[in-house]
Structure formats: structure tokens, C-alpha cells
C-alpha atoms as a PDB file:
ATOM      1  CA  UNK A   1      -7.370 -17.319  -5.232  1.00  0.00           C
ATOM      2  CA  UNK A   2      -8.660 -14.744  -2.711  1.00  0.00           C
ATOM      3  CA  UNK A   3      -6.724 -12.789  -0.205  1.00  0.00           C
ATOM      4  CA  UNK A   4      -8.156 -11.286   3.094  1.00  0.00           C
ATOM      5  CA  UNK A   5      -6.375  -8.529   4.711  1.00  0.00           C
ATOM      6  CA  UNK A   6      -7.186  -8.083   8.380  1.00  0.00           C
ATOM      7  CA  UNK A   7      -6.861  -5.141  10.780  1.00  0.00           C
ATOM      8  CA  UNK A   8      -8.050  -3.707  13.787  1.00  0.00           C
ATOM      9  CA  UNK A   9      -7.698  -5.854  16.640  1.00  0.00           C
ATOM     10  CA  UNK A  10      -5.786  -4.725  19.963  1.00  0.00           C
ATOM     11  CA  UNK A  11      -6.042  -4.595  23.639  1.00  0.00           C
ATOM     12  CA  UNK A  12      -9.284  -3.314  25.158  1.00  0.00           C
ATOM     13  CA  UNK A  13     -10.777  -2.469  28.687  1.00  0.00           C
ATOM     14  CA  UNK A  14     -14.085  -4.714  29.406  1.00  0.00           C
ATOM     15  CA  UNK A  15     -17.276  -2.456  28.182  1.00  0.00           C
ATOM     16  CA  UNK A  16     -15.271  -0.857  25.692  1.00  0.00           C
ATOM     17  CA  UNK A  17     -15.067  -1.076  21.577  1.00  0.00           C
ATOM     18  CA  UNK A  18     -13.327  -2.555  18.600  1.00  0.00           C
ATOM     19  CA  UNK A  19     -13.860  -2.441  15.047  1.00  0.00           C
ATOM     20  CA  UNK A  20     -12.168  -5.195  12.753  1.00  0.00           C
ATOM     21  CA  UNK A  21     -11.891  -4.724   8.762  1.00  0.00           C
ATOM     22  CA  UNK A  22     -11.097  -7.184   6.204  1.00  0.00           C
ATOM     23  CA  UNK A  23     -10.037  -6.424   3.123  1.00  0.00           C
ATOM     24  CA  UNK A  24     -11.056  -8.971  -0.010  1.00  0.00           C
ATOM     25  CA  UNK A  25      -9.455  -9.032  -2.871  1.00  0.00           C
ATOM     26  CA  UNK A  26     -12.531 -10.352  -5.039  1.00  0.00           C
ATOM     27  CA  UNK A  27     -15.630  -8.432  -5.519  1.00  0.00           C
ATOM     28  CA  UNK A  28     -18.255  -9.182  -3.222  1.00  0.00           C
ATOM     29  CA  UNK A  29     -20.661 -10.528  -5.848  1.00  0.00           C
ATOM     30  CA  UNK A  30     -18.419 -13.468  -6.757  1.00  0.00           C
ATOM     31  CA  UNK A  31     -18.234 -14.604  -3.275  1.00  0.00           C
ATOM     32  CA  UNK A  32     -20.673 -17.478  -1.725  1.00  0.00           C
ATOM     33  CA  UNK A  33     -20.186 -16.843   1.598  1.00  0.00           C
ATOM     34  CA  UNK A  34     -18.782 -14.341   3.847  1.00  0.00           C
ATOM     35  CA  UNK A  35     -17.999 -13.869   7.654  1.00  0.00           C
ATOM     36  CA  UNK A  36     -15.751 -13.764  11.069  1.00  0.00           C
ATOM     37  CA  UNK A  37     -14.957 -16.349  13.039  1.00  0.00           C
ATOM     38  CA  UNK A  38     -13.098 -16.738  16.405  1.00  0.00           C
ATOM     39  CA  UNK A  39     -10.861 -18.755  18.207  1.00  0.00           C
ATOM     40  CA  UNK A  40      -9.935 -18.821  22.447  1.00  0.00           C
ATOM     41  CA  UNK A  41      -7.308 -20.733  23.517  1.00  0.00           C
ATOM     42  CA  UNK A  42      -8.154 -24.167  24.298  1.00  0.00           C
ATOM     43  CA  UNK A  43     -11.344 -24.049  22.252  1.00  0.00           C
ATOM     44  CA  UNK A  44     -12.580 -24.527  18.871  1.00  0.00           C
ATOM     45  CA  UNK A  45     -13.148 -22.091  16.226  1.00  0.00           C
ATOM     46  CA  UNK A  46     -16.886 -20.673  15.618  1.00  0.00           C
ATOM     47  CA  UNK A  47     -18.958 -18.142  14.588  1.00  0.00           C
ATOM     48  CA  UNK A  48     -19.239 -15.078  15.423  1.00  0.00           C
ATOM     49  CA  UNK A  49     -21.214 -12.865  12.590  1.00  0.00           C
ATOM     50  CA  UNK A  50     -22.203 -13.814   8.785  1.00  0.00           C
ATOM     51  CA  UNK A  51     -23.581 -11.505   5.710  1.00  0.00           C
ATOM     52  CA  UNK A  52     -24.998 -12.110   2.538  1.00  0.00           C
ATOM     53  CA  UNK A  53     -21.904 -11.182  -0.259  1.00  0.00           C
ATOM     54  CA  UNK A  54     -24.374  -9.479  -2.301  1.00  0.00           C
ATOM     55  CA  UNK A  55     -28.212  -7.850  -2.782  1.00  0.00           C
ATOM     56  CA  UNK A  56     -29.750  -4.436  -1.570  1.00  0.00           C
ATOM     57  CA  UNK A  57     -30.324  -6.339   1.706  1.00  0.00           C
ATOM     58  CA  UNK A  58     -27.883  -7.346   3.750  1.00  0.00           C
ATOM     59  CA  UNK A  59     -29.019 -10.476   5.172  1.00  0.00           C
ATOM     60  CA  UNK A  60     -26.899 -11.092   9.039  1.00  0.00           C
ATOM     61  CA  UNK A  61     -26.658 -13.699  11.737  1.00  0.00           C
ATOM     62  CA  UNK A  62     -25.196 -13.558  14.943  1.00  0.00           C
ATOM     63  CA  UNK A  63     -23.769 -16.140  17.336  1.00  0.00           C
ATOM     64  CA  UNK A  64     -26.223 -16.075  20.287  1.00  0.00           C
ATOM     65  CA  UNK A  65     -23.134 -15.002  22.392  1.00  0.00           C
ATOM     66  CA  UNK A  66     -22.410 -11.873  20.438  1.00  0.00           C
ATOM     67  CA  UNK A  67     -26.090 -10.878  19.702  1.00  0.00           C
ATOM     68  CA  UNK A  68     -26.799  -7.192  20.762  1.00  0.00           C
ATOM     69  CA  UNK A  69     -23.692  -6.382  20.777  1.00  0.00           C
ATOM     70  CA  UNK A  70     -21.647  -7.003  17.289  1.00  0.00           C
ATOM     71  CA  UNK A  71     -22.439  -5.635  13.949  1.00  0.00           C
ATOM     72  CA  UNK A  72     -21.066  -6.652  10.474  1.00  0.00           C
ATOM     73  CA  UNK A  73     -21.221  -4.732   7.203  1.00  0.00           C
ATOM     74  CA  UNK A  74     -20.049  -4.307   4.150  1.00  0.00           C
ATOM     75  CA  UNK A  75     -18.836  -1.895   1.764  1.00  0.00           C
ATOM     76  CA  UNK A  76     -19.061  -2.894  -1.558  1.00  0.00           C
ATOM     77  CA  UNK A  77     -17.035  -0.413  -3.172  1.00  0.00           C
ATOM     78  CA  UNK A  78     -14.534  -0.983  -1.067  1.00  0.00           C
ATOM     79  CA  UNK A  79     -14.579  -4.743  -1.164  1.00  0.00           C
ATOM     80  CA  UNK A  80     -14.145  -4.514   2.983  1.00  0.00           C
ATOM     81  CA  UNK A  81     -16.461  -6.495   5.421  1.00  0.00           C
ATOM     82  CA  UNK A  82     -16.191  -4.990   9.333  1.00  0.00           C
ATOM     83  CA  UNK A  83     -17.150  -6.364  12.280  1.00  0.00           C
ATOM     84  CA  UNK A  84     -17.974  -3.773  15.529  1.00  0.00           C
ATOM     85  CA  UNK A  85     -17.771  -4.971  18.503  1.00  0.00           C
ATOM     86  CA  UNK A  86     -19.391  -2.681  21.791  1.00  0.00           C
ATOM     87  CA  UNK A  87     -19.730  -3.632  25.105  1.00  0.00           C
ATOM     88  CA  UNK A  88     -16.951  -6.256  25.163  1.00  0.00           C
ATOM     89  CA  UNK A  89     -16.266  -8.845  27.614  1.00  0.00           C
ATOM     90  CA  UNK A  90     -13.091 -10.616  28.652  1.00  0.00           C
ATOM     91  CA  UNK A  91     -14.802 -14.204  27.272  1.00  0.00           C
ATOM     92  CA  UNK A  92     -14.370 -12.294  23.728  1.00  0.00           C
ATOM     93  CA  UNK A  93     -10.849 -12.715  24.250  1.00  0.00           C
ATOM     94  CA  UNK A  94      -9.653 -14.380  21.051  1.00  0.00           C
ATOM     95  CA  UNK A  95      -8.003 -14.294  17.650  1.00  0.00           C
ATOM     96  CA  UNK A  96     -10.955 -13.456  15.148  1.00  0.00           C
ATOM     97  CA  UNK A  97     -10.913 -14.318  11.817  1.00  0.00           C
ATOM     98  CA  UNK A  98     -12.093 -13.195   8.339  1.00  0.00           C
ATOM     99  CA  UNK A  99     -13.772 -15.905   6.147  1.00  0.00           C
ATOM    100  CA  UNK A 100     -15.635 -16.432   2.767  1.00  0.00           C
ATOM    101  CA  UNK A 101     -16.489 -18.823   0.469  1.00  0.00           C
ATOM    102  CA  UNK A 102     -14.893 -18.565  -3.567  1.00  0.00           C
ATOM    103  CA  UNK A 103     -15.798 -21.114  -6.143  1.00  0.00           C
ATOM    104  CA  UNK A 104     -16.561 -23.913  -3.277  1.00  0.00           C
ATOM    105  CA  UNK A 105     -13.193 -22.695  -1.290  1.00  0.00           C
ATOM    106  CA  UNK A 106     -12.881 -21.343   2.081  1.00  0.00           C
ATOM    107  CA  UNK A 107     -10.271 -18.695   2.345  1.00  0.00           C
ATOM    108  CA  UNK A 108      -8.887 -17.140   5.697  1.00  0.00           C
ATOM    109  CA  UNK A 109      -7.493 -14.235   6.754  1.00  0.00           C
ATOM    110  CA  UNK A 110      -4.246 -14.249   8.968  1.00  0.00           C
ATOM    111  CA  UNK A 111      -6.129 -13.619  12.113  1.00  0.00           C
ATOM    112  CA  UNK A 112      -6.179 -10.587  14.186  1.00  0.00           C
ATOM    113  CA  UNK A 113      -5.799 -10.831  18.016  1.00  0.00           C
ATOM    114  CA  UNK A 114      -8.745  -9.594  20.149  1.00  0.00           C
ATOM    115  CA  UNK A 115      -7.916  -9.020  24.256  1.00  0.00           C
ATOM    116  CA  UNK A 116     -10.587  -7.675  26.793  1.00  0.00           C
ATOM    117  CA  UNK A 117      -9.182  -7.277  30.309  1.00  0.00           C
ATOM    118  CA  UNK A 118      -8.871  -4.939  32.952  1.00  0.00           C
END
């Protein structure tokens, strides 16, 4: 079992900043996977950022939406995976979600709720 412990979401003037954390409770290096996701009302869930779980290099991707403007991490001593989020838009709007893969399981966090607007 894994558990993801999310934080950081909140309201958030367009062109301003967030920074979500999630919290794993497995060590990065037993994980296959690792990343955030997203989810608008009325759509489906995506994408937004992914890492590699472990290695000197930190291996990213970005959904083309997001690109330029998100960054995810890690800390491996801290077992914590962040996402930063500048310049944001009201089309960010959305509950964003932690994700990784554990012995061929996805796990989810809870979700934390993003809102850009004026």
C-alpha cells in the first residue's frame, strides 16, 4: 500500500503562483512511476507533469499546456514530489492530483483544489 498526502492548493489571482506537495509514504526508489494529474469540471483527467522516481537525473515531461510554466521535483529525503505552478491561468482551474505507480498499482492522492480567477 502507498499513501499520498497532498497540500498546497488554494485560490489564486490569474498570473500569480502555487506550489503543490505530495507526500509518499514509500521511498522513491521503489516506485515505477510518479506524477500530477488534473481534473476540470466536465472534463477528463490528464497530465499535467511526470518524473523519473529515481537516478541522479531527474528525467520530466510536461503537458504541452503547462510547458514553460510548471515545474516538478523531488526530494528524496523527504519522500515529497512538488509541482510549481507560475504564471497561472483561469483554464488551470482544477482539482490536481498526486499519482505513482507501486508494484503495477496506481495510487492517488485525495486531490487538492486549484482556482485561478480574478
Amino acid at each position: 500500500q502507498v499513501q499520498l498526502v497532498e497540500s498546497g492548493g488554494g485560490l489564486v489571482q490569474p498570473g500569480g503562483s502555487l506550489r503543490l506537495s505530495c507526500v509518499v509514504s514509500r521511498s522513491f526508489l521503489s516506485l515505477s512511476a510518479m506524477g500530477w494529474y488534473r481534473q476540470a469540471p466536465g472534463k477528463q483527467r490528464e497530465l499535467v507533469a511526470g518524473i523519473a522516481t529515481a537516478g541522479r537525473a531527474a528525467l520530466t515531461n510536461y503537458a504541452d499546456s503547462v510547458k514553460g510554466r510548471f515545474t516538478i521535483s523531488r526530494d528524496n529525503t523527504k519522500n515529497t514530489v512538488y509541482l510549481q505552478m507560475n504564471s497561472l491561468k483561469p483554464e488551470d482551474t482544477a482539482v490536481y492530483y498526486c499519482n505513482v505507480l507501486w508494484a503495477k498499482v496506481e495510487y492517488w492522492g485525495q486531490g487538492t483544489q486549484v482556482t485561478v480567477s480574478s
